[in-house]
N, C-alpha and C. Protein backbone atom coordinates (compact mmCIF):
# COMPACT_ATOMS: atom_id res chain seq x y z
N UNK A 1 35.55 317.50 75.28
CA UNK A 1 35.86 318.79 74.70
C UNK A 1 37.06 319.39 75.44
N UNK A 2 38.15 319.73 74.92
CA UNK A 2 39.27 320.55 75.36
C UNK A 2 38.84 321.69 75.53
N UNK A 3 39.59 322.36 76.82
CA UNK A 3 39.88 323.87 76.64
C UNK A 3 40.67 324.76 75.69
N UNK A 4 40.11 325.42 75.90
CA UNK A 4 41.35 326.40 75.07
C UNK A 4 42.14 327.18 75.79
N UNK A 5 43.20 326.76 74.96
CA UNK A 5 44.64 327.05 76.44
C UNK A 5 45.20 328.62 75.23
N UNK A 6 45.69 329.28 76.61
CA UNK A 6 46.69 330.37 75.95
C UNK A 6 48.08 330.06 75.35
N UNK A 7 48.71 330.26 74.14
CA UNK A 7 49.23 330.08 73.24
C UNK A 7 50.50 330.14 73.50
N UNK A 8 50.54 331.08 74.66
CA UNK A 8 52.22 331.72 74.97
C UNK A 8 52.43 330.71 76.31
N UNK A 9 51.31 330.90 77.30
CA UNK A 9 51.83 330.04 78.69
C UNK A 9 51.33 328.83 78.87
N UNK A 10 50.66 328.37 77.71
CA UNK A 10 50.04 327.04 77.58
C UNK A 10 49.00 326.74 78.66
N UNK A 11 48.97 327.82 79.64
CA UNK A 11 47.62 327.17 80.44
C UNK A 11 46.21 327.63 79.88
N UNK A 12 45.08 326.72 80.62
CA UNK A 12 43.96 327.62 79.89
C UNK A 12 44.04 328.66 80.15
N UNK A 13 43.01 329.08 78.78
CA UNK A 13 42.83 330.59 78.88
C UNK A 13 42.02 331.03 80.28
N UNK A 14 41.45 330.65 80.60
CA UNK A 14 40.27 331.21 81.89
C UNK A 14 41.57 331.33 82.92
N UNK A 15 43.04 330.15 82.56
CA UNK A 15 44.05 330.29 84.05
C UNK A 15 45.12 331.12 83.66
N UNK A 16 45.24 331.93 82.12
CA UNK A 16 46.15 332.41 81.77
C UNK A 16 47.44 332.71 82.87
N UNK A 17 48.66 332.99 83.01
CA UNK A 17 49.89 333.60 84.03
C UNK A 17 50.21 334.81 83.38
N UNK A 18 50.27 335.16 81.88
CA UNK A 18 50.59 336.01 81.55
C UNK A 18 50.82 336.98 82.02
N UNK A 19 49.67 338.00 82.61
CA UNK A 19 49.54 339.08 82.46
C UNK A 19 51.07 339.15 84.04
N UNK A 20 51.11 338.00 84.78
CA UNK A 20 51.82 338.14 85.79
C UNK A 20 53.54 337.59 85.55
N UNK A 21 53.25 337.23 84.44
CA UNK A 21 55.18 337.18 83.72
C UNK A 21 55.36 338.33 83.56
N UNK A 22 56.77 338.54 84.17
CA UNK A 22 57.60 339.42 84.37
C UNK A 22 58.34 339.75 82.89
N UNK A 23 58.89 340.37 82.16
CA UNK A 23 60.33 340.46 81.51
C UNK A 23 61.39 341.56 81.78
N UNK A 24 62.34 340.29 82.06
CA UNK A 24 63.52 340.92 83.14
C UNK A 24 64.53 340.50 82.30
N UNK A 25 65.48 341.43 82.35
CA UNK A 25 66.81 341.43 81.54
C UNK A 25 67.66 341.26 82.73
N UNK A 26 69.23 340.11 82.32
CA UNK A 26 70.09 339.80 82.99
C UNK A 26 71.18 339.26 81.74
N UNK A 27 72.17 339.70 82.56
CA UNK A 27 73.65 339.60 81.86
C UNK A 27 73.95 337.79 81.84
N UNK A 28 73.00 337.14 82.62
CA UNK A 28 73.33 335.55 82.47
C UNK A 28 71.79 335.02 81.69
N UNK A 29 72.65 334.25 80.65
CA UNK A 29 72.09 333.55 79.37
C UNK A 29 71.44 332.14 80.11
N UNK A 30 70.48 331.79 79.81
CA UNK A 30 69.83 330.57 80.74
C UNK A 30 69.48 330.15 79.42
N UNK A 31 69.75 328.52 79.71
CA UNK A 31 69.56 327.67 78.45
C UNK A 31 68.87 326.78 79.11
N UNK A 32 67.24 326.80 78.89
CA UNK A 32 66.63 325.28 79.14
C UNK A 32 66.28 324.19 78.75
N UNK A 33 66.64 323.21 78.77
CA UNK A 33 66.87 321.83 77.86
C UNK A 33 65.82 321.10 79.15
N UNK A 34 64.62 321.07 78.22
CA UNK A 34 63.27 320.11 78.95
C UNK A 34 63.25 319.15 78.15
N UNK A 35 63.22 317.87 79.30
CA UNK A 35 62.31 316.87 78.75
C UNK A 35 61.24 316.63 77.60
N UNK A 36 60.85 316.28 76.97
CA UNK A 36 59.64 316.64 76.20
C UNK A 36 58.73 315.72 76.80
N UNK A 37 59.04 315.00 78.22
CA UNK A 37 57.42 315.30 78.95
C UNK A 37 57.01 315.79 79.77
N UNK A 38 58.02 316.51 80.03
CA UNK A 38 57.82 317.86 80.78
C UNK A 38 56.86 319.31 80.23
N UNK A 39 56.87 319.25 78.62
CA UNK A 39 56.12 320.46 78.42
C UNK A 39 54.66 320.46 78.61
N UNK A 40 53.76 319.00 78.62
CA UNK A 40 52.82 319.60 79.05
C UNK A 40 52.15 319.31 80.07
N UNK A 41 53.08 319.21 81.21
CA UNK A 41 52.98 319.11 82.55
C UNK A 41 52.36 320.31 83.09
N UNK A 42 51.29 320.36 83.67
CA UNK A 42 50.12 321.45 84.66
C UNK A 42 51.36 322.18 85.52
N UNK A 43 52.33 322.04 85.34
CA UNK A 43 53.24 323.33 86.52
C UNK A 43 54.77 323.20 85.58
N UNK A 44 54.51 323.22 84.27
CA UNK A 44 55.69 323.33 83.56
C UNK A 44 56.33 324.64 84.10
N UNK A 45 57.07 324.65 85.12
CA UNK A 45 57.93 325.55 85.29
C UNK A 45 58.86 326.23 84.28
N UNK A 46 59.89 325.90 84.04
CA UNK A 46 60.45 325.88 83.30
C UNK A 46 60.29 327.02 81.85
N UNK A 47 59.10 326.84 81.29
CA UNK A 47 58.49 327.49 80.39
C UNK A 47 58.25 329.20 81.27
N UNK A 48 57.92 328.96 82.49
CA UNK A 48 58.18 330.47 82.96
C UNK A 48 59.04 330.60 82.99
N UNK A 49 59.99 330.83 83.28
CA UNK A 49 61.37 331.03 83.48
C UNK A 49 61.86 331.06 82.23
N UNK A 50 61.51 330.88 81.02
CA UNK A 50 61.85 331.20 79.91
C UNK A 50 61.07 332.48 79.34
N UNK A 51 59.61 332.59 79.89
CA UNK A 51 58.88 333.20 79.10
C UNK A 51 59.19 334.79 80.14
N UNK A 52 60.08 334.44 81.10
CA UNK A 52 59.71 335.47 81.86
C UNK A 52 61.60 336.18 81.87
N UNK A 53 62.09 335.82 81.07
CA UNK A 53 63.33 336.42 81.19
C UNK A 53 63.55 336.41 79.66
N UNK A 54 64.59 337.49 79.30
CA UNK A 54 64.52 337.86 78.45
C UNK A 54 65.98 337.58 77.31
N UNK A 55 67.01 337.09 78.15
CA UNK A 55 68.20 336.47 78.03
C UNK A 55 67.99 334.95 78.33
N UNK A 56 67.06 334.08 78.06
CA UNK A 56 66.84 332.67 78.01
C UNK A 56 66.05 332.28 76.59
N UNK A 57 66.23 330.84 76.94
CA UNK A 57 65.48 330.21 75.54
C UNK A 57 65.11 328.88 75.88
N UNK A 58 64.08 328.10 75.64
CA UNK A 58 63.89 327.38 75.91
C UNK A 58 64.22 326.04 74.96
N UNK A 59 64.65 325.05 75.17
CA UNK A 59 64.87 323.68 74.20
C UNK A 59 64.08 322.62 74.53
N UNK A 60 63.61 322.12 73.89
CA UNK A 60 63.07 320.77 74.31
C UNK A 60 63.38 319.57 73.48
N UNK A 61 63.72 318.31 74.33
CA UNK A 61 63.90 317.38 73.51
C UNK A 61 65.15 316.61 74.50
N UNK A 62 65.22 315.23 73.70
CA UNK A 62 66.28 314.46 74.74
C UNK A 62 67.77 314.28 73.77
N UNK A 63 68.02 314.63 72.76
CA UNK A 63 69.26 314.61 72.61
C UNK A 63 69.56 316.10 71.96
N UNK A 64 70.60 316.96 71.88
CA UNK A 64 70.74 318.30 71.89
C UNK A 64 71.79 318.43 70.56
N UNK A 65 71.98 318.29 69.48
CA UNK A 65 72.83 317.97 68.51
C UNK A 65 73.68 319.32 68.59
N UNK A 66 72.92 320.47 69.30
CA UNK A 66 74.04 321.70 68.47
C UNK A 66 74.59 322.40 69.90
N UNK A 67 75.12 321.49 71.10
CA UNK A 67 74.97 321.90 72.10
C UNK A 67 76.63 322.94 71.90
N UNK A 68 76.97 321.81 70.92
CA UNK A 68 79.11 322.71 70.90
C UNK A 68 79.27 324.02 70.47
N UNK A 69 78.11 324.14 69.32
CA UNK A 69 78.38 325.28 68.81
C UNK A 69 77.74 326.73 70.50
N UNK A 70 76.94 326.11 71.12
CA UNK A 70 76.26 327.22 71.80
C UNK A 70 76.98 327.02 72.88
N UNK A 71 77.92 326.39 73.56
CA UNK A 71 78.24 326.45 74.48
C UNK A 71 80.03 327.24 73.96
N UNK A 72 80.54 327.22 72.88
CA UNK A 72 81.65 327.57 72.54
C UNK A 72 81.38 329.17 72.39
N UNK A 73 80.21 329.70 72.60
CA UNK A 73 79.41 331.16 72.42
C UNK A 73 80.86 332.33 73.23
N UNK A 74 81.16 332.88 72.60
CA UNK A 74 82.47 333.57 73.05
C UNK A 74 81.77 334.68 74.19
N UNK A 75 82.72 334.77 75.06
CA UNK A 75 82.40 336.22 76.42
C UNK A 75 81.68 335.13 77.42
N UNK A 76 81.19 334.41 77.34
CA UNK A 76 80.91 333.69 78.32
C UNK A 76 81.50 332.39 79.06
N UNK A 77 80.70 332.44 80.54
CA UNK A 77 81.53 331.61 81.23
C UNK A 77 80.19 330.82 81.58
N UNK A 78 80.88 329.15 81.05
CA UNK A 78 79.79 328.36 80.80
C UNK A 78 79.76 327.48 81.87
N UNK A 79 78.14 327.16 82.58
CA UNK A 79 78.04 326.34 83.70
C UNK A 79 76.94 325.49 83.81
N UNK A 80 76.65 324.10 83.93
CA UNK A 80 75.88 323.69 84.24
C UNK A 80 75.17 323.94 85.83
N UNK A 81 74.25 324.07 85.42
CA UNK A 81 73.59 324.25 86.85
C UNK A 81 72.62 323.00 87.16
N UNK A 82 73.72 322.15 87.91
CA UNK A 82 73.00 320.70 88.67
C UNK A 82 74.15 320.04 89.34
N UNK A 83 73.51 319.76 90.94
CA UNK A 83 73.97 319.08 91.87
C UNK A 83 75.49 318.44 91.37
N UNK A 84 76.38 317.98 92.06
CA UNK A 84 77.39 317.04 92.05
C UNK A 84 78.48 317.51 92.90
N UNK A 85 79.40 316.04 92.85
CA UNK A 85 80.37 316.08 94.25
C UNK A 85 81.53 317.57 93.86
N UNK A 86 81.55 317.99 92.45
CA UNK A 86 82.80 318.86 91.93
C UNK A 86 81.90 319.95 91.60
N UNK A 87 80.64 320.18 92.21
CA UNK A 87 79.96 321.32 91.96
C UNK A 87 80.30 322.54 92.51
N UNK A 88 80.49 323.96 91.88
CA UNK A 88 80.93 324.92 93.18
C UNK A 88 79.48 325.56 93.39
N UNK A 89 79.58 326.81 94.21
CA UNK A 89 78.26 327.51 94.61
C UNK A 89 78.37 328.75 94.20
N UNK A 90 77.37 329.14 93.40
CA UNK A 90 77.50 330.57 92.69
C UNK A 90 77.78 331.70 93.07
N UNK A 91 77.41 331.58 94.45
CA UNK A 91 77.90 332.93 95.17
C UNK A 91 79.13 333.51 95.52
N UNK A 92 79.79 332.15 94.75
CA UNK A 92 81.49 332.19 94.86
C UNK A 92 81.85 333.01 93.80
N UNK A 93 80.73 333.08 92.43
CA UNK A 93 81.31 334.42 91.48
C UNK A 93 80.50 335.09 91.10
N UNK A 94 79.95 335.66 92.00
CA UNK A 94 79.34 336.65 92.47
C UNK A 94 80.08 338.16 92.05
N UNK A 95 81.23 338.29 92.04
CA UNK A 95 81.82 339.14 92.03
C UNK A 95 82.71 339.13 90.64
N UNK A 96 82.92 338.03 89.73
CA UNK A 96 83.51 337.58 88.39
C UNK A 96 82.39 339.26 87.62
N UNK A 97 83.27 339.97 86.76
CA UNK A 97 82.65 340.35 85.87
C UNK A 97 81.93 339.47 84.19
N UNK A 98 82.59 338.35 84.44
CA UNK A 98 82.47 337.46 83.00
C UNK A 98 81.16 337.35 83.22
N UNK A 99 80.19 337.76 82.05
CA UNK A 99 78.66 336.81 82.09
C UNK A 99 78.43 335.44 81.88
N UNK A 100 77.51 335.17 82.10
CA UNK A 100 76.96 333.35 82.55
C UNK A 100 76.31 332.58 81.27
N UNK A 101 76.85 331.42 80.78
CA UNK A 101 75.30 330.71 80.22
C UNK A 101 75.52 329.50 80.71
N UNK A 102 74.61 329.65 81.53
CA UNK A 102 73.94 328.46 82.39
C UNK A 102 72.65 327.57 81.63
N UNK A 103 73.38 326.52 81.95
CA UNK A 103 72.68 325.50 81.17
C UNK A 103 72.02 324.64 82.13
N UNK A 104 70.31 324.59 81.88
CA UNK A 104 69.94 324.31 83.30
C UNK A 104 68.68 322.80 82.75
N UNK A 105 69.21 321.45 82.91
CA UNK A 105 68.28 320.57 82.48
C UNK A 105 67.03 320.71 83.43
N UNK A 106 66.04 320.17 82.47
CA UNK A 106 64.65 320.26 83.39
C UNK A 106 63.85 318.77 83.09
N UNK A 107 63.38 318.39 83.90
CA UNK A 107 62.82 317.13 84.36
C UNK A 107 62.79 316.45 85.35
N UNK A 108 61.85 315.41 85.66
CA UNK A 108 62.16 314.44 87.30
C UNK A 108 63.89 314.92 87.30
N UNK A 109 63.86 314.21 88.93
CA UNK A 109 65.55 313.85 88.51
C UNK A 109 65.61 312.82 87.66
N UNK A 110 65.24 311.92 87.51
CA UNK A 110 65.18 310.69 86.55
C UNK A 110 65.82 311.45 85.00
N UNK A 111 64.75 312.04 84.54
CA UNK A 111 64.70 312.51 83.11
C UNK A 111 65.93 313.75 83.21
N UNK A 112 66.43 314.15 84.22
CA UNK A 112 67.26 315.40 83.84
C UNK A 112 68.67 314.33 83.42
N UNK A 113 68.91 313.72 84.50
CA UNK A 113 70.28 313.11 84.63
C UNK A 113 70.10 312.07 83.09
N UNK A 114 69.14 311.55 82.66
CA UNK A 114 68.88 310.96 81.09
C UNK A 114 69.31 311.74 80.00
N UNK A 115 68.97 313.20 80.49
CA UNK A 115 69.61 314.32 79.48
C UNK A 115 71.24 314.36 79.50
N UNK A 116 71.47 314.22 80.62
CA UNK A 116 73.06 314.66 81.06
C UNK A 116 73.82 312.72 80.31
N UNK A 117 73.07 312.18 80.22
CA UNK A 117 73.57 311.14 80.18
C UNK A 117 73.61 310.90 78.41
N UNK A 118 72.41 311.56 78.00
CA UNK A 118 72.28 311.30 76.21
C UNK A 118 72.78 312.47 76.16
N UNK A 119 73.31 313.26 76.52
CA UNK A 119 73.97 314.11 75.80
C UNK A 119 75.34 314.55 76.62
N UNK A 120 76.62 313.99 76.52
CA UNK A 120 77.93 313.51 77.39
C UNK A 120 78.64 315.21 77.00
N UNK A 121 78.33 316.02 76.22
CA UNK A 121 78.83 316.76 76.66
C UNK A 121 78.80 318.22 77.38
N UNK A 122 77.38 317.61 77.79
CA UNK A 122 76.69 318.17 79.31
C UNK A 122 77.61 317.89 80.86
N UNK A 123 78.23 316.79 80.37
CA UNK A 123 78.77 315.85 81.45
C UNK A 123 80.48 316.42 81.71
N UNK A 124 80.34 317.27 80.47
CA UNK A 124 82.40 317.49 80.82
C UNK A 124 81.85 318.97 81.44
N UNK A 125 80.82 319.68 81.17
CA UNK A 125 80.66 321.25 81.69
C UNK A 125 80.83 321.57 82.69
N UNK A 126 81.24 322.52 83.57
CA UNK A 126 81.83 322.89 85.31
C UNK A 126 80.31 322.81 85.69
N UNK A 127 79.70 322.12 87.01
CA UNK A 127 78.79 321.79 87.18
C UNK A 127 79.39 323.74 88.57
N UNK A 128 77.66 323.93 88.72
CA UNK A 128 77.33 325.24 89.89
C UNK A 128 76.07 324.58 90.36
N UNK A 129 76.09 324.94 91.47
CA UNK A 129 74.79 324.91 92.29
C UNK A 129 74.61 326.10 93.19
N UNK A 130 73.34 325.99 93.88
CA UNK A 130 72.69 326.91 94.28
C UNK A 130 73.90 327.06 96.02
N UNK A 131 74.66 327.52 96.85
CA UNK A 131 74.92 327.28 98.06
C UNK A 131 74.30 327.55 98.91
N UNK A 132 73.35 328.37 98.70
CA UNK A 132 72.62 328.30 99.99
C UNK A 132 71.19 328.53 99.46
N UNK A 133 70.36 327.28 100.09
CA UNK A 133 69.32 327.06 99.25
C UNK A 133 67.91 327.96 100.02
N UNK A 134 67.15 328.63 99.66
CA UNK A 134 66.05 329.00 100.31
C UNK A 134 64.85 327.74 100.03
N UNK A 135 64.19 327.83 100.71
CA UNK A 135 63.06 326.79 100.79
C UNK A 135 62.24 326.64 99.47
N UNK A 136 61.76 325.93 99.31
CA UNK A 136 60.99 325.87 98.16
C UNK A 136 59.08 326.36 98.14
N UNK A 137 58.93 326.74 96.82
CA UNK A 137 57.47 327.39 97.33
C UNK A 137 56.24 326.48 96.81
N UNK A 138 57.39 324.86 96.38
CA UNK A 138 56.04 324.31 95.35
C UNK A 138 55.78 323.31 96.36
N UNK A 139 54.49 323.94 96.93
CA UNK A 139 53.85 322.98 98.10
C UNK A 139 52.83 321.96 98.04
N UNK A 140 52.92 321.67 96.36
CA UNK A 140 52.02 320.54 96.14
C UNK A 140 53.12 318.99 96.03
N UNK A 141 53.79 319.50 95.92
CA UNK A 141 54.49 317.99 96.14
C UNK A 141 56.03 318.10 96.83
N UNK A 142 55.99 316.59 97.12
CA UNK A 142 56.96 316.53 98.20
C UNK A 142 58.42 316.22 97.61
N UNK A 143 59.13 317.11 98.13
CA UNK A 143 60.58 316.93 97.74
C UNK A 143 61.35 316.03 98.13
N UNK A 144 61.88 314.80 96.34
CA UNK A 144 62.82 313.74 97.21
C UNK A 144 63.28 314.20 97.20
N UNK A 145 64.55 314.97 98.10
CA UNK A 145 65.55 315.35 98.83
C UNK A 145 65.21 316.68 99.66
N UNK A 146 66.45 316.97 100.62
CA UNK A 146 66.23 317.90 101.15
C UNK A 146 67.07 319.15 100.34
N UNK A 147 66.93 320.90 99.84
CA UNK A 147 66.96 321.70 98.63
C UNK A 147 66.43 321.61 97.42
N UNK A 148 65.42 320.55 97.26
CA UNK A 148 64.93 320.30 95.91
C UNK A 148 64.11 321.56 95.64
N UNK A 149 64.07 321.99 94.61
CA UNK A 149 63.27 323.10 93.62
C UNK A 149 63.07 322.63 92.58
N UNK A 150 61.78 323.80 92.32
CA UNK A 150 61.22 323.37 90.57
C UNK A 150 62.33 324.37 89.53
N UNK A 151 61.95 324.18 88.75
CA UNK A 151 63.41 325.06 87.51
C UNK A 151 62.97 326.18 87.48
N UNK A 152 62.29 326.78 88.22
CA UNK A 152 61.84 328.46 87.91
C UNK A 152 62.44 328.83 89.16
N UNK A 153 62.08 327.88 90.21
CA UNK A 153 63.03 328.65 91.68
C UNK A 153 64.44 328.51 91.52
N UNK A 154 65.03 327.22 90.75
CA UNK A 154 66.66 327.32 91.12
C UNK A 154 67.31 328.06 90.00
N UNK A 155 66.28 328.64 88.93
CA UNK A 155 67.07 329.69 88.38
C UNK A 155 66.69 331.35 88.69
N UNK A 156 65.37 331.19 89.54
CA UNK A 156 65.48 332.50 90.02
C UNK A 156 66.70 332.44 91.18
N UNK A 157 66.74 331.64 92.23
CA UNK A 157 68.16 331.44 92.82
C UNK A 157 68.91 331.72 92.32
N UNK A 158 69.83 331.08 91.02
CA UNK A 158 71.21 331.25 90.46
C UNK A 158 70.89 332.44 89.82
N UNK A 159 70.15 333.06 89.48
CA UNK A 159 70.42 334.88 88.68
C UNK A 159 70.59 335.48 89.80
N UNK A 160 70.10 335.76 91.43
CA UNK A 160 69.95 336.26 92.23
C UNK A 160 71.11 336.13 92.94
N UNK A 161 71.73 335.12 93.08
CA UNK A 161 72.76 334.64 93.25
C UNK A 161 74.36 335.66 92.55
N UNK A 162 74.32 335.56 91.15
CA UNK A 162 74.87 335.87 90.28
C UNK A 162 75.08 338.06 90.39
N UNK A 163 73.49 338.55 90.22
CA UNK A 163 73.40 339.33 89.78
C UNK A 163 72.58 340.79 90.73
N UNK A 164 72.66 340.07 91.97
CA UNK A 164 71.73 340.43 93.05
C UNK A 164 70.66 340.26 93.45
N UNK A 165 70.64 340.02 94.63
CA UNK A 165 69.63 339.16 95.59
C UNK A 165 68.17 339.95 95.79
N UNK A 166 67.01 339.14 95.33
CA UNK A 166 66.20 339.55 94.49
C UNK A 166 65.62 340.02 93.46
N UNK A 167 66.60 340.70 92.85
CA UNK A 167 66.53 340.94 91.38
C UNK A 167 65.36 340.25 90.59
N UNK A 168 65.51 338.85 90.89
CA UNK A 168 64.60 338.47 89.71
C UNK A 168 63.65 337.45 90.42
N UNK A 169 63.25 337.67 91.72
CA UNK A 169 61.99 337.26 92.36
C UNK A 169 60.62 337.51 92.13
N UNK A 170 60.47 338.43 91.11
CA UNK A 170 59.17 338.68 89.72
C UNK A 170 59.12 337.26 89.23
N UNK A 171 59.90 336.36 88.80
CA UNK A 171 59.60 335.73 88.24
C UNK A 171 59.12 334.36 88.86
N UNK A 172 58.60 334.29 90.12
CA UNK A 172 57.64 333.71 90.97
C UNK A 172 56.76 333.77 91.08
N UNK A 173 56.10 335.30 90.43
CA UNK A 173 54.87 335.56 90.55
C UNK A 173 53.79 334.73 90.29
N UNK A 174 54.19 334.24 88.63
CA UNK A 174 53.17 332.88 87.95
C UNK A 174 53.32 331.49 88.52
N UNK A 175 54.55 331.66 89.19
CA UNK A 175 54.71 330.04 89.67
C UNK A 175 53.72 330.48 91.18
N UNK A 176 53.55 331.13 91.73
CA UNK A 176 52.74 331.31 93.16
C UNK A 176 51.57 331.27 92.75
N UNK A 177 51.03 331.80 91.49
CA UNK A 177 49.72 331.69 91.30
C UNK A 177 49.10 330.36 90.94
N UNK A 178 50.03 329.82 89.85
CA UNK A 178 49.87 328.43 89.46
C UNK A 178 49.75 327.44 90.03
N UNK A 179 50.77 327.83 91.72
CA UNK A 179 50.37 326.73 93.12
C UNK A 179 49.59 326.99 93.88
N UNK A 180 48.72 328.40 93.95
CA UNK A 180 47.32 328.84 94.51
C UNK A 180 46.16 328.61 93.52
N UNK A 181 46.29 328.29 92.49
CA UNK A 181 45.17 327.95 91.69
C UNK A 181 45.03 326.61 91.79
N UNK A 182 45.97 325.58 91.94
CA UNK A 182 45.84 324.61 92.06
C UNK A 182 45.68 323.77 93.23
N UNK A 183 45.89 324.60 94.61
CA UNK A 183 45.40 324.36 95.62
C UNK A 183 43.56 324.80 95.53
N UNK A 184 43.45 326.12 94.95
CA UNK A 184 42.03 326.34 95.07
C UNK A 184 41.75 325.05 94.23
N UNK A 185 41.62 324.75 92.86
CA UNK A 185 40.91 323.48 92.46
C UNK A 185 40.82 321.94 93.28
N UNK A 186 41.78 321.45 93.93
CA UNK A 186 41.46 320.67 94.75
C UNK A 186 41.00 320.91 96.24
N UNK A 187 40.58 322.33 96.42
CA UNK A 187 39.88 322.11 97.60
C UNK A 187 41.47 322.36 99.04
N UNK A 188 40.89 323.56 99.47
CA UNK A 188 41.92 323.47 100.57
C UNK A 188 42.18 322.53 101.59
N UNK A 189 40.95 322.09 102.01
CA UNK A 189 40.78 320.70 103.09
C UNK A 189 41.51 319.07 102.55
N UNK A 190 41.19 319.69 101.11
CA UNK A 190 41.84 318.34 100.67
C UNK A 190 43.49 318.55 100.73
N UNK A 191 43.80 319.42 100.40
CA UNK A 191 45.18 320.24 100.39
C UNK A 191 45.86 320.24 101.40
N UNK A 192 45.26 320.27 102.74
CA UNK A 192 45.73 320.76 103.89
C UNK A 192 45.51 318.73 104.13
N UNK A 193 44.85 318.12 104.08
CA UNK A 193 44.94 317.02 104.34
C UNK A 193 45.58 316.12 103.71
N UNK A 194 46.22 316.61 102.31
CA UNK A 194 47.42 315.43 101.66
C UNK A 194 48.56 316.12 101.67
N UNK A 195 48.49 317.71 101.95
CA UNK A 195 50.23 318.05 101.57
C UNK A 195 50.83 318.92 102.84
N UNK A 196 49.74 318.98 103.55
CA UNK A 196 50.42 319.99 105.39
C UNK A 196 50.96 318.98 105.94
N UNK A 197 51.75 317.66 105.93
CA UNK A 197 51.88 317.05 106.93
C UNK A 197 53.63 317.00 107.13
C-alpha cells in the first residue's frame, strides 16, 4: 500500500515541507532543468527551490527543445550556473544592475553534465559559480568533491550572492527539515555511525 504523498511537495502527507516553503521574490529568474530521475528522489531538492521562489520554474526532462527561445528572454543576463575552468564567481556582479536567468542543471554530476551534453546549447552559455562556497548542510551523504551542494543550497548561494547575503536563506528551511526527518527515521546512532565520520 502507498502513501499518500502531498501534491505540491511530493512528500508524504504525514512529512509534508509545505507549510515551511518560503515564497520569496527575486529579480534573478532560476531555470531548473532536472533529470527525470531526479524527481522522485526522497531529497528532491531542487523542487524546493522552485516551489519556494517565486521567479523560478521548474523543467524536467533530458533534452530541452525550447531552450533558444528562453534564454534569448530580453533584459536579462544569462548564466549557467555550473563549475568550469572559464567559470566566473557571482560575487563579481554583485553590483551589475542587469537581472539574472540562471540556468541551473540538477542531477548526480553524472546526469547534470548528460544534460549539458544533450543539450549543446547549454554548453556555449557563460558558465558562474558560487566563489566562495559555505559548507554544505546535506549531511546524509558524502560529497564527491570538496564545495559540493544539493541545488537548493547552490541556488540559495547564487541569489544571496547576487541580491544580498541572506536574503533567501528561508529557503533551507524544508531542506533542514527533510535532513532531520531523515536522520530521525534511520535512527541517530545509526546516523552518527555511517555519516559522523
Amino acid at each position: 500500500m502507498s502513501r499518500i504523498q502531498c501534491e505540491r511537495c511530493l512528500r508524504p502527507q504525514n512529512h509534508c515541507l509545505c507549510p515551511l516553503i518560503p515564497s520569496l521574490d527575486s529579480r534573478t529568474r532560476v531555470v531548473l532543468l532536472q533529470h527525470p530521475d531526479e524527481v522522485r528522489h526522497a531529497l528532491n531538492t531542487a523542487r524546493l527551490a522552485a516551489l519556494g521562489l517565486n521567479n523560478a520554474e521548474l523543467r524536467v526532462g533530458e533534452v530541452f527543445e525550447d531552450l533558444a527561445p528562453l534564454i534569448a528572454t530580453p533584459g536579462y543576463r544569462v548564466g549557467l550556473l555550473f563549475p568550469g575552468e572559464q567559470a566566473t564567481a557571482l560575487q563579481s556582479y554583485a553590483t551589475d544592475s542587469r537581472p539574472w536567468l540562471l540556468i541551473v542543471p540538477d542531477g548526480t554530476w553524472r546526469k547534470a553534465r548528460k544534460l549539458l551534453y544533450l543539450n549543446p546549447l547549454l554548453e556555449t552559455l557563460p558558465r558562474v559559480t558560487l566563489g566562495t562556497v559555505q559548507p554544505s548542510r546535506y549531511r546524509l551523504r558524502k560529497a564527491p568533491e570538496a564545495g559540493a551542494l544539493s541545488t537548493v543550497e547552490a541556488v540559495t548561494q547564487a541569489l544571496n550572492a547576487l541580491e544580498g547575503e541572506g536574503r533567501f536563506d528561508a529557503l533551507l528551511r524544508p531542506f533542514d527539515a527533510l535532513i532531520e526527518g531523515q536522520i530521525a527515521a534511520m535512527g541517530r546512532e545509526t546516523f552518527e555511525r555511517n555519516h559522523l565520520r
